[in-house]
PDB file of N, CA and C in Angstrom:
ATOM      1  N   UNK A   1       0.820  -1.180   0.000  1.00  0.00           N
ATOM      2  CA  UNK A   1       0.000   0.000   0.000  1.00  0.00           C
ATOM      3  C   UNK A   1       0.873   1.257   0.000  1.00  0.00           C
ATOM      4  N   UNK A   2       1.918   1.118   0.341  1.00  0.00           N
ATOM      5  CA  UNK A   2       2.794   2.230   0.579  1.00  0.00           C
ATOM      6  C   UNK A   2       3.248   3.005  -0.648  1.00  0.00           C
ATOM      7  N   UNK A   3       3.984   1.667  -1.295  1.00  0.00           N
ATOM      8  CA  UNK A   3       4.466   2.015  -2.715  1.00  0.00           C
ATOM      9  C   UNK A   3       3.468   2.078  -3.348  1.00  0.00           C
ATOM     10  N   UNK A   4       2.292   2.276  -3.588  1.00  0.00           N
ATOM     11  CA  UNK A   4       0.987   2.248  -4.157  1.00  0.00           C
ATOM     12  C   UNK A   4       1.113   3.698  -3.830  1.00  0.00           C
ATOM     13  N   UNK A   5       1.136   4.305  -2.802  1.00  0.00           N
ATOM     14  CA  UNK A   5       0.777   5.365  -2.821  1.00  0.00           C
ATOM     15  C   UNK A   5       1.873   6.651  -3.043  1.00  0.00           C
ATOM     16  N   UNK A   6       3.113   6.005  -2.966  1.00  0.00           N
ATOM     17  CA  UNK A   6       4.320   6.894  -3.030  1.00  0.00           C
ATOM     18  C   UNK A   6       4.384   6.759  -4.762  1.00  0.00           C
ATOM     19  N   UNK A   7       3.998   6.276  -5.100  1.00  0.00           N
ATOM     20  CA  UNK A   7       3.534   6.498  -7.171  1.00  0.00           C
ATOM     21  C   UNK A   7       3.042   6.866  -7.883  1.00  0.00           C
ATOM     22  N   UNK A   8       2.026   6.909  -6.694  1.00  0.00           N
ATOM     23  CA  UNK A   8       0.421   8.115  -7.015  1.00  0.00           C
ATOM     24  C   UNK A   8       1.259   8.931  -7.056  1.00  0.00           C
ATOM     25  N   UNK A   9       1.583   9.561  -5.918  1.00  0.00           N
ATOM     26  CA  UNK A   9       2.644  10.853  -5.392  1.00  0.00           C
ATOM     27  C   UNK A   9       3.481  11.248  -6.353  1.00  0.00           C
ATOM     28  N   UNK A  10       4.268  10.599  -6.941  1.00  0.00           N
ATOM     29  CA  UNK A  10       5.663  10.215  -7.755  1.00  0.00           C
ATOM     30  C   UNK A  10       4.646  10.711  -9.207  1.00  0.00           C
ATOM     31  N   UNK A  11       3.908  10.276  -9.534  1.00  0.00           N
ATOM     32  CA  UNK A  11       3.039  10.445 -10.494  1.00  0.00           C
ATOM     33  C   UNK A  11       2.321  11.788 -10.750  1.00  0.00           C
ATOM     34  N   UNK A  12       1.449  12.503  -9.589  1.00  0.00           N
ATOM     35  CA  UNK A  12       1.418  13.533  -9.352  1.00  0.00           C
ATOM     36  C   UNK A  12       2.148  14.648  -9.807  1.00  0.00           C
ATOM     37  N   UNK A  13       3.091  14.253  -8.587  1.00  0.00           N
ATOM     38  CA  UNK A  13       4.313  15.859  -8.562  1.00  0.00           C
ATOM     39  C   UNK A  13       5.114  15.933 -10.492  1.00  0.00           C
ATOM     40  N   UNK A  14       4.647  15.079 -11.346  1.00  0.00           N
ATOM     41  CA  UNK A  14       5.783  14.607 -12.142  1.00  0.00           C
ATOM     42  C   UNK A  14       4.252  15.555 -13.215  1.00  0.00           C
ATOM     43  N   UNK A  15       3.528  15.462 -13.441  1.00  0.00           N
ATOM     44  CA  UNK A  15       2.303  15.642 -13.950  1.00  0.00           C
ATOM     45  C   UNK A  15       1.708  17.591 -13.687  1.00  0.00           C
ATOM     46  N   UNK A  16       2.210  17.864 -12.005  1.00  0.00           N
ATOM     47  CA  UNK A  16       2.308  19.232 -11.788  1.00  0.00           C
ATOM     48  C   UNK A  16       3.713  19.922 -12.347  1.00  0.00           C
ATOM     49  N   UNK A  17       4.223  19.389 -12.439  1.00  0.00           N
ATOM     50  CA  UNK A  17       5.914  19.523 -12.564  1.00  0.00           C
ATOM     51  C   UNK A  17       5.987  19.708 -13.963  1.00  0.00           C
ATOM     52  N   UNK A  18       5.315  19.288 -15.123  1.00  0.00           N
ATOM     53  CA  UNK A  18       5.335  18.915 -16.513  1.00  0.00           C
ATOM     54  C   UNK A  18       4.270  20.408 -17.045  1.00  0.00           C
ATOM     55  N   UNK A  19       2.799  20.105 -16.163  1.00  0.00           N
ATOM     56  CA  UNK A  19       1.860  21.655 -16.562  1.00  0.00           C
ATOM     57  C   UNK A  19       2.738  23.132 -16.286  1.00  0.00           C
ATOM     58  N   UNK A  20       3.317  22.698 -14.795  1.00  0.00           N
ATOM     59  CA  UNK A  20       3.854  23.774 -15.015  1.00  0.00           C
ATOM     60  C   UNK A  20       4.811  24.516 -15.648  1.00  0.00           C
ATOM     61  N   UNK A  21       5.896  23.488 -16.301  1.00  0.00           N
ATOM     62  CA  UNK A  21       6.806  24.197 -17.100  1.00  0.00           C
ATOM     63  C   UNK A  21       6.085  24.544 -18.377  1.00  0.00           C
ATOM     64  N   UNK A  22       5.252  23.789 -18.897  1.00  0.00           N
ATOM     65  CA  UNK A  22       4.494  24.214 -20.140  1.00  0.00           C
ATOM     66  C   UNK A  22       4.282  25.579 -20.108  1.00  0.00           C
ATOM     67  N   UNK A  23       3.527  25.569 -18.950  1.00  0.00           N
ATOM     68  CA  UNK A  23       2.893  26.952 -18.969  1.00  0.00           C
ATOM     69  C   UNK A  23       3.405  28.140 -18.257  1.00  0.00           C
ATOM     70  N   UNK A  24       4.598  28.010 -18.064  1.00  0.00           N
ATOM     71  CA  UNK A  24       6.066  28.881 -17.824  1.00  0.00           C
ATOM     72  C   UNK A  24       6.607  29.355 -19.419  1.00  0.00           C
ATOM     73  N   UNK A  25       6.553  28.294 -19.758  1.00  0.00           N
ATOM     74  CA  UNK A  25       6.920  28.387 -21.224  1.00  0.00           C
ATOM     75  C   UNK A  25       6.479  29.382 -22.104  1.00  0.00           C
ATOM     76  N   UNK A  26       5.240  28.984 -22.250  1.00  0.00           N
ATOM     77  CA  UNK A  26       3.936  29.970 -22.853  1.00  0.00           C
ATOM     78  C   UNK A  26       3.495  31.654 -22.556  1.00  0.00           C
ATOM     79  N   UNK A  27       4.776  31.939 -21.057  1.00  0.00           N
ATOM     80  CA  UNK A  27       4.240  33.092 -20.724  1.00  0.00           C
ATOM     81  C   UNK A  27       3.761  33.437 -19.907  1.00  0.00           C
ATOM     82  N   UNK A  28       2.987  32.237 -19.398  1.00  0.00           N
ATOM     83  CA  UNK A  28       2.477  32.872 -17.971  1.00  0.00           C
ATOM     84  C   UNK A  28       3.127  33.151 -16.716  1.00  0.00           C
ATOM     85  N   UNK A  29       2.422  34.014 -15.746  1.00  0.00           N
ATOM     86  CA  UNK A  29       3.645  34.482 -14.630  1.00  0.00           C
ATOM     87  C   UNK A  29       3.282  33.244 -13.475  1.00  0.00           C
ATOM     88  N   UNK A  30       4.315  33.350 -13.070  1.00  0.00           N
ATOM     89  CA  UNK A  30       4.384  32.251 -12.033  1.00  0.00           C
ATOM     90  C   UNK A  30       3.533  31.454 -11.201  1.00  0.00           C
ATOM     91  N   UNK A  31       2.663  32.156 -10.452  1.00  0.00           N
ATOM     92  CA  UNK A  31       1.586  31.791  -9.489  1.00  0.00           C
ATOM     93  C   UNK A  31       0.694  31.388 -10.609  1.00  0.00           C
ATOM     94  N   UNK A  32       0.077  31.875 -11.454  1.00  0.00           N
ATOM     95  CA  UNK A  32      -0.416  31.334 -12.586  1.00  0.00           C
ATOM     96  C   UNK A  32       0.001  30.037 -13.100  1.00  0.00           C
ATOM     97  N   UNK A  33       1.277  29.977 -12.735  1.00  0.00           N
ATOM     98  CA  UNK A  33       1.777  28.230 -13.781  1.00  0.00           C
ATOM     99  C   UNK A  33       1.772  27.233 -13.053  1.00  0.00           C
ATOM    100  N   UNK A  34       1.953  27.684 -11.414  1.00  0.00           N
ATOM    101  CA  UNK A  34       1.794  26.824 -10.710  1.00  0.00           C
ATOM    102  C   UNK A  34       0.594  26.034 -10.077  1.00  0.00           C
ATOM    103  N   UNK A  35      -0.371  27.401 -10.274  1.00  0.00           N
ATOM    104  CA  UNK A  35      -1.925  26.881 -10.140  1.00  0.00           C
ATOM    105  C   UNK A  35      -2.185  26.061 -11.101  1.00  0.00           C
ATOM    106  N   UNK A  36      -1.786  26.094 -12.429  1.00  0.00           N
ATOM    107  CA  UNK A  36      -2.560  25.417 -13.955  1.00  0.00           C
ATOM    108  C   UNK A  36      -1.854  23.884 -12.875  1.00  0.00           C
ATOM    109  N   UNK A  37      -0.343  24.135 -12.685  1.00  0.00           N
ATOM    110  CA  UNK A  37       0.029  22.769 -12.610  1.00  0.00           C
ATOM    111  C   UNK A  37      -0.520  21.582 -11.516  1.00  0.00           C
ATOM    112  N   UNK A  38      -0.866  22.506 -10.227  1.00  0.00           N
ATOM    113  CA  UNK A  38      -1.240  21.581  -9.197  1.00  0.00           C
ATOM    114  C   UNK A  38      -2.818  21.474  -9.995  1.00  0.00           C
ATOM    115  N   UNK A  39      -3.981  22.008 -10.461  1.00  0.00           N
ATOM    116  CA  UNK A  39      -4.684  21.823 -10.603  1.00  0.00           C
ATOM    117  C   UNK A  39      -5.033  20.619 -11.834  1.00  0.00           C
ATOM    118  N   UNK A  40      -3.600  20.424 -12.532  1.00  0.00           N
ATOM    119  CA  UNK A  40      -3.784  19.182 -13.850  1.00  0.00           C
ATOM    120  C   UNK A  40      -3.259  17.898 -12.571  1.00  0.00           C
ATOM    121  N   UNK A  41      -2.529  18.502 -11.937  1.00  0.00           N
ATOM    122  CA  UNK A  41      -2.566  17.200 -11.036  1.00  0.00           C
ATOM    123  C   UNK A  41      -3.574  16.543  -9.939  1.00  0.00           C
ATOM    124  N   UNK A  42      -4.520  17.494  -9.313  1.00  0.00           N
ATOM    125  CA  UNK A  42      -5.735  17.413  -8.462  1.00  0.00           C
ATOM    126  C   UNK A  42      -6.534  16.587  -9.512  1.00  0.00           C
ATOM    127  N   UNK A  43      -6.746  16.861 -10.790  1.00  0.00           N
ATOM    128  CA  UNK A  43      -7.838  16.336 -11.862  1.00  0.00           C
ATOM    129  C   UNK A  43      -7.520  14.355 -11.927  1.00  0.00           C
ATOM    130  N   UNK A  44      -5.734  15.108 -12.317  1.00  0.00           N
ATOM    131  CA  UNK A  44      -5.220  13.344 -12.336  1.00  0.00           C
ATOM    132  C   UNK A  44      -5.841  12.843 -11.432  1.00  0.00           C
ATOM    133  N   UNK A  45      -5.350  13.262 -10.182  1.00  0.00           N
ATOM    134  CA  UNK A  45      -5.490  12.278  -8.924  1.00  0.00           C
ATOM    135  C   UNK A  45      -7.163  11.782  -8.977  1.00  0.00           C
ATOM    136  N   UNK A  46      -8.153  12.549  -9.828  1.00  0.00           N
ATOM    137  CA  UNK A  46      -9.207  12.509  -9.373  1.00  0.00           C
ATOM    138  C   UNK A  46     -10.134  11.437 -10.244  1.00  0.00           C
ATOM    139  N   UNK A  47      -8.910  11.554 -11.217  1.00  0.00           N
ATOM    140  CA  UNK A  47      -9.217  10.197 -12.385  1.00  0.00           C
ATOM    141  C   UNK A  47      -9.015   9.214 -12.239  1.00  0.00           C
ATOM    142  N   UNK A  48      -7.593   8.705 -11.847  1.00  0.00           N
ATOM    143  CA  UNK A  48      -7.023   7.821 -11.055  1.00  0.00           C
ATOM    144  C   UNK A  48      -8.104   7.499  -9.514  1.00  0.00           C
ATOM    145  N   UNK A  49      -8.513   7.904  -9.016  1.00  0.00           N
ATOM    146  CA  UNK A  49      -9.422   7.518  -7.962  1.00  0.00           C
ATOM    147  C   UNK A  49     -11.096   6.854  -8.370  1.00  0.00           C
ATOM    148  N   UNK A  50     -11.593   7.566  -9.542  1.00  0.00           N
ATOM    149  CA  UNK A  50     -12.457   6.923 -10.124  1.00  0.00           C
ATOM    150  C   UNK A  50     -12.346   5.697 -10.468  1.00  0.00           C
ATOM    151  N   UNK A  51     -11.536   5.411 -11.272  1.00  0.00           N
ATOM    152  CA  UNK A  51     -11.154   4.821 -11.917  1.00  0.00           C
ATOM    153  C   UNK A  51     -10.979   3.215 -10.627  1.00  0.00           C
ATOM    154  N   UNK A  52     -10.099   3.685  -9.756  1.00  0.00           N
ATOM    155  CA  UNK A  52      -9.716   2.696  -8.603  1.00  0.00           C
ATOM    156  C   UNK A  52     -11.281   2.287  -7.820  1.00  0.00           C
ATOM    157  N   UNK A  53     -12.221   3.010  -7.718  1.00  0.00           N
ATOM    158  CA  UNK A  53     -13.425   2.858  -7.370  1.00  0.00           C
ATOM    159  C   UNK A  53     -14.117   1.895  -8.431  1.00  0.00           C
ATOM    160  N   UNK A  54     -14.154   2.282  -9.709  1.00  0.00           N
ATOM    161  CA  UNK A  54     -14.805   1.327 -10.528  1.00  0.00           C
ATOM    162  C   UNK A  54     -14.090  -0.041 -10.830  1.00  0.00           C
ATOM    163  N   UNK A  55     -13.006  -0.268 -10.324  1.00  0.00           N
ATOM    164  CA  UNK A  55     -12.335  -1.321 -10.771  1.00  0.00           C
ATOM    165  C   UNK A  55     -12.553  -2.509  -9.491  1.00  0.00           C
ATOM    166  N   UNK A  56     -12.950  -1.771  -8.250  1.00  0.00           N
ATOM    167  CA  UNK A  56     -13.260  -2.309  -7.024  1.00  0.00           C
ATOM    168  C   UNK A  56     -14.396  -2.713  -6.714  1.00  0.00           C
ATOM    169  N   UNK A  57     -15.426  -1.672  -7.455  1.00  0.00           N
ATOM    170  CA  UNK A  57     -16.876  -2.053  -7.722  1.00  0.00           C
ATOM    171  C   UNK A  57     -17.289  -3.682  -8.856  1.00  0.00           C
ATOM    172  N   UNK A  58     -16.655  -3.634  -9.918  1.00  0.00           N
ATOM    173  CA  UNK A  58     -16.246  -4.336 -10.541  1.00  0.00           C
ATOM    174  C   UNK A  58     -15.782  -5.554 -10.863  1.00  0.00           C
ATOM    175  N   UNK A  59     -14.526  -5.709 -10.215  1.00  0.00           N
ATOM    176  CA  UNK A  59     -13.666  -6.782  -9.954  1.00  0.00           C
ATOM    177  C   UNK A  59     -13.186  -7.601  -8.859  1.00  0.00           C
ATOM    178  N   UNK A  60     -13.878  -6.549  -8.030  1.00  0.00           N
ATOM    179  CA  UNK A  60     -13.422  -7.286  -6.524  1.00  0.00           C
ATOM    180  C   UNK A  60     -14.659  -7.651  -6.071  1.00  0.00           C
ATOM    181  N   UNK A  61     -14.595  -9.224  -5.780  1.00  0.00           N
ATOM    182  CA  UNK A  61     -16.108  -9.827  -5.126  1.00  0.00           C
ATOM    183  C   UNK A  61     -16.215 -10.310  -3.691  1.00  0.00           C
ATOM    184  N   UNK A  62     -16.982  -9.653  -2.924  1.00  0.00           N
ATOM    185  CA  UNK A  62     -17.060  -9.981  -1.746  1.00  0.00           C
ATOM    186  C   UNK A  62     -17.143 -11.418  -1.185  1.00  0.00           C
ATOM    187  N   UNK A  63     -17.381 -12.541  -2.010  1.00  0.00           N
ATOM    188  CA  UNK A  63     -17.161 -14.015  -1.830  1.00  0.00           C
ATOM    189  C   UNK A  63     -15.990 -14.449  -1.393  1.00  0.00           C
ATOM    190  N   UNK A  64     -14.964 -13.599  -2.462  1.00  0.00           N
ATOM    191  CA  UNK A  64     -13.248 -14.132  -2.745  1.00  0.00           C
ATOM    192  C   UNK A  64     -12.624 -13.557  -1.297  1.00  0.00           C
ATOM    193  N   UNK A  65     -13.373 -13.102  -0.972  1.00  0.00           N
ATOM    194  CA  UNK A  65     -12.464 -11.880   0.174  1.00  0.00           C
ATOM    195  C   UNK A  65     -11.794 -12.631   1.467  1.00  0.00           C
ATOM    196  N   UNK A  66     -10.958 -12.910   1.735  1.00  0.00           N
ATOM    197  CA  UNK A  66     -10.667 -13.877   3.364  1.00  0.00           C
ATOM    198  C   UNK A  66     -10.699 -12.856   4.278  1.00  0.00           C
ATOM    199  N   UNK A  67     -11.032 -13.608   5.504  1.00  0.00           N
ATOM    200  CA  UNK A  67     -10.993 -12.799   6.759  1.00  0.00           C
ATOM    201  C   UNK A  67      -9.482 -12.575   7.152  1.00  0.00           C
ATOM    202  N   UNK A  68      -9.792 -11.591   7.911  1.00  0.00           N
ATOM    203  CA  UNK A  68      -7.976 -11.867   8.193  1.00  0.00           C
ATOM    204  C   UNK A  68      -7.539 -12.955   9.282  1.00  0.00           C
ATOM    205  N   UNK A  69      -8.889 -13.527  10.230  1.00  0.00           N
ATOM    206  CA  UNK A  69      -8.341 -14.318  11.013  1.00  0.00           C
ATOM    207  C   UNK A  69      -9.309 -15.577  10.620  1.00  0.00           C
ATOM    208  N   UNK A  70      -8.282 -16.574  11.117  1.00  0.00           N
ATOM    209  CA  UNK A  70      -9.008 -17.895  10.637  1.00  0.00           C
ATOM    210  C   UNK A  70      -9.548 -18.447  11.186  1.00  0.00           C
ATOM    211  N   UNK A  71     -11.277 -18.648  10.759  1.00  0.00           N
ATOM    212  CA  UNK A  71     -12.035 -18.956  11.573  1.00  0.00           C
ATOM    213  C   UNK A  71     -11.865 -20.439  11.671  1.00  0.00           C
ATOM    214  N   UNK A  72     -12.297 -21.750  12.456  1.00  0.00           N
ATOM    215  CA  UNK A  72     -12.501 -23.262  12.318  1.00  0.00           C
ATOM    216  C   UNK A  72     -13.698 -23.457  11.805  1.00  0.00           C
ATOM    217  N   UNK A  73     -13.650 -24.662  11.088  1.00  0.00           N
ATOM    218  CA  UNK A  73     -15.061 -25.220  10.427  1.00  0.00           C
ATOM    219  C   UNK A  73     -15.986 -25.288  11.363  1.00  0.00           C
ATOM    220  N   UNK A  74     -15.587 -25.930  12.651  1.00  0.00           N
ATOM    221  CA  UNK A  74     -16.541 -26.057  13.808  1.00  0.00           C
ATOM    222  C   UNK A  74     -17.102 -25.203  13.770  1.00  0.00           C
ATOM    223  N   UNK A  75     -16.465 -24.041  14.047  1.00  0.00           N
ATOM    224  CA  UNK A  75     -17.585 -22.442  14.871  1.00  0.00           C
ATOM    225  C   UNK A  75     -18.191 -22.149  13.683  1.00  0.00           C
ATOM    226  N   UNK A  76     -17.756 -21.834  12.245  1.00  0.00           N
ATOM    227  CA  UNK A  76     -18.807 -21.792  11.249  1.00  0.00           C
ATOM    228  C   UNK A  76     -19.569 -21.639  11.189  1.00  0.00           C
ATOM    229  N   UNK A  77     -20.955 -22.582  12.041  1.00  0.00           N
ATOM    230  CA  UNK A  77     -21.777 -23.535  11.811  1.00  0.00           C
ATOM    231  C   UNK A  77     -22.736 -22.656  12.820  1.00  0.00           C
ATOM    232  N   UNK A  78     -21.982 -22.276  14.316  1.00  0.00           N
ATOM    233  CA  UNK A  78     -23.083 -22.191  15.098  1.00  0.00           C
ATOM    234  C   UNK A  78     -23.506 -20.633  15.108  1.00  0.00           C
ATOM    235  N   UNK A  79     -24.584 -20.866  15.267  1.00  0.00           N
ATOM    236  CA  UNK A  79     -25.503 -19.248  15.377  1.00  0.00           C
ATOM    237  C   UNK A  79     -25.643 -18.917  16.812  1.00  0.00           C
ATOM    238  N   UNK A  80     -25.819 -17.589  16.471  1.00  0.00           N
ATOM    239  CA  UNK A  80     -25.878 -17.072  17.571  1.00  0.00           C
ATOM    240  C   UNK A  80     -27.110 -17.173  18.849  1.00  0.00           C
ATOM    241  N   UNK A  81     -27.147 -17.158  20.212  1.00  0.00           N
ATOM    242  CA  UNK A  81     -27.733 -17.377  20.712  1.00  0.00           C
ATOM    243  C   UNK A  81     -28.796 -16.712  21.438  1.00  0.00           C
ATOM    244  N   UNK A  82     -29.995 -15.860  21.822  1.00  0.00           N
ATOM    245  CA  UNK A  82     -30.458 -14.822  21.734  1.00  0.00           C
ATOM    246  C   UNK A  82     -30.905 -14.636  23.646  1.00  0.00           C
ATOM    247  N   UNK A  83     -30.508 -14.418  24.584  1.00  0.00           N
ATOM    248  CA  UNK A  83     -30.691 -14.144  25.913  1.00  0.00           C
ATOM    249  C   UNK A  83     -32.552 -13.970  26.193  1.00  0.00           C
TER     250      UNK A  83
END
């Protein structure tokens, strides 16, 4: 999860980093290039998150899922008991 997210990051800054020289390039003054840039990167991030939502909606099935602790076949079975 870590490196998952330090790539996003890595991905990001590389994406603000890219708008903004463009648009350094082109003329615009500074605070201006830097807004275009964090804001092409807020959009990324925001695509990339869709995107991770529909693929989860999607592809990931709550059947396949393990618990994290392992239950025994025994207890399985029994229901709960009502006072």
């Amino acid at each position: 999860m870590q490196v998952g997210s330090g790539l996003i990051l890595a991905i990001a800054t590389a994406i603000a980093a890219a708008q903004t020289a463009g648009l350094m390039q082109s003329g615009r003054e500074a605070r201006s290039a830097l807004t275009g840039g964090f804001v092409a990167a807020i959009i990324a991030c925001a695509i990339f998150d869709a995107l991770a939502v529909l693929v989860t909606i999607f592809f990931v099935r709550g059947s396949e899922r393990q618990s994290p602790i392992a239950i025994p076949e025994s207890v399985k079975d029994l229901q709960p008991t009502r006072p």
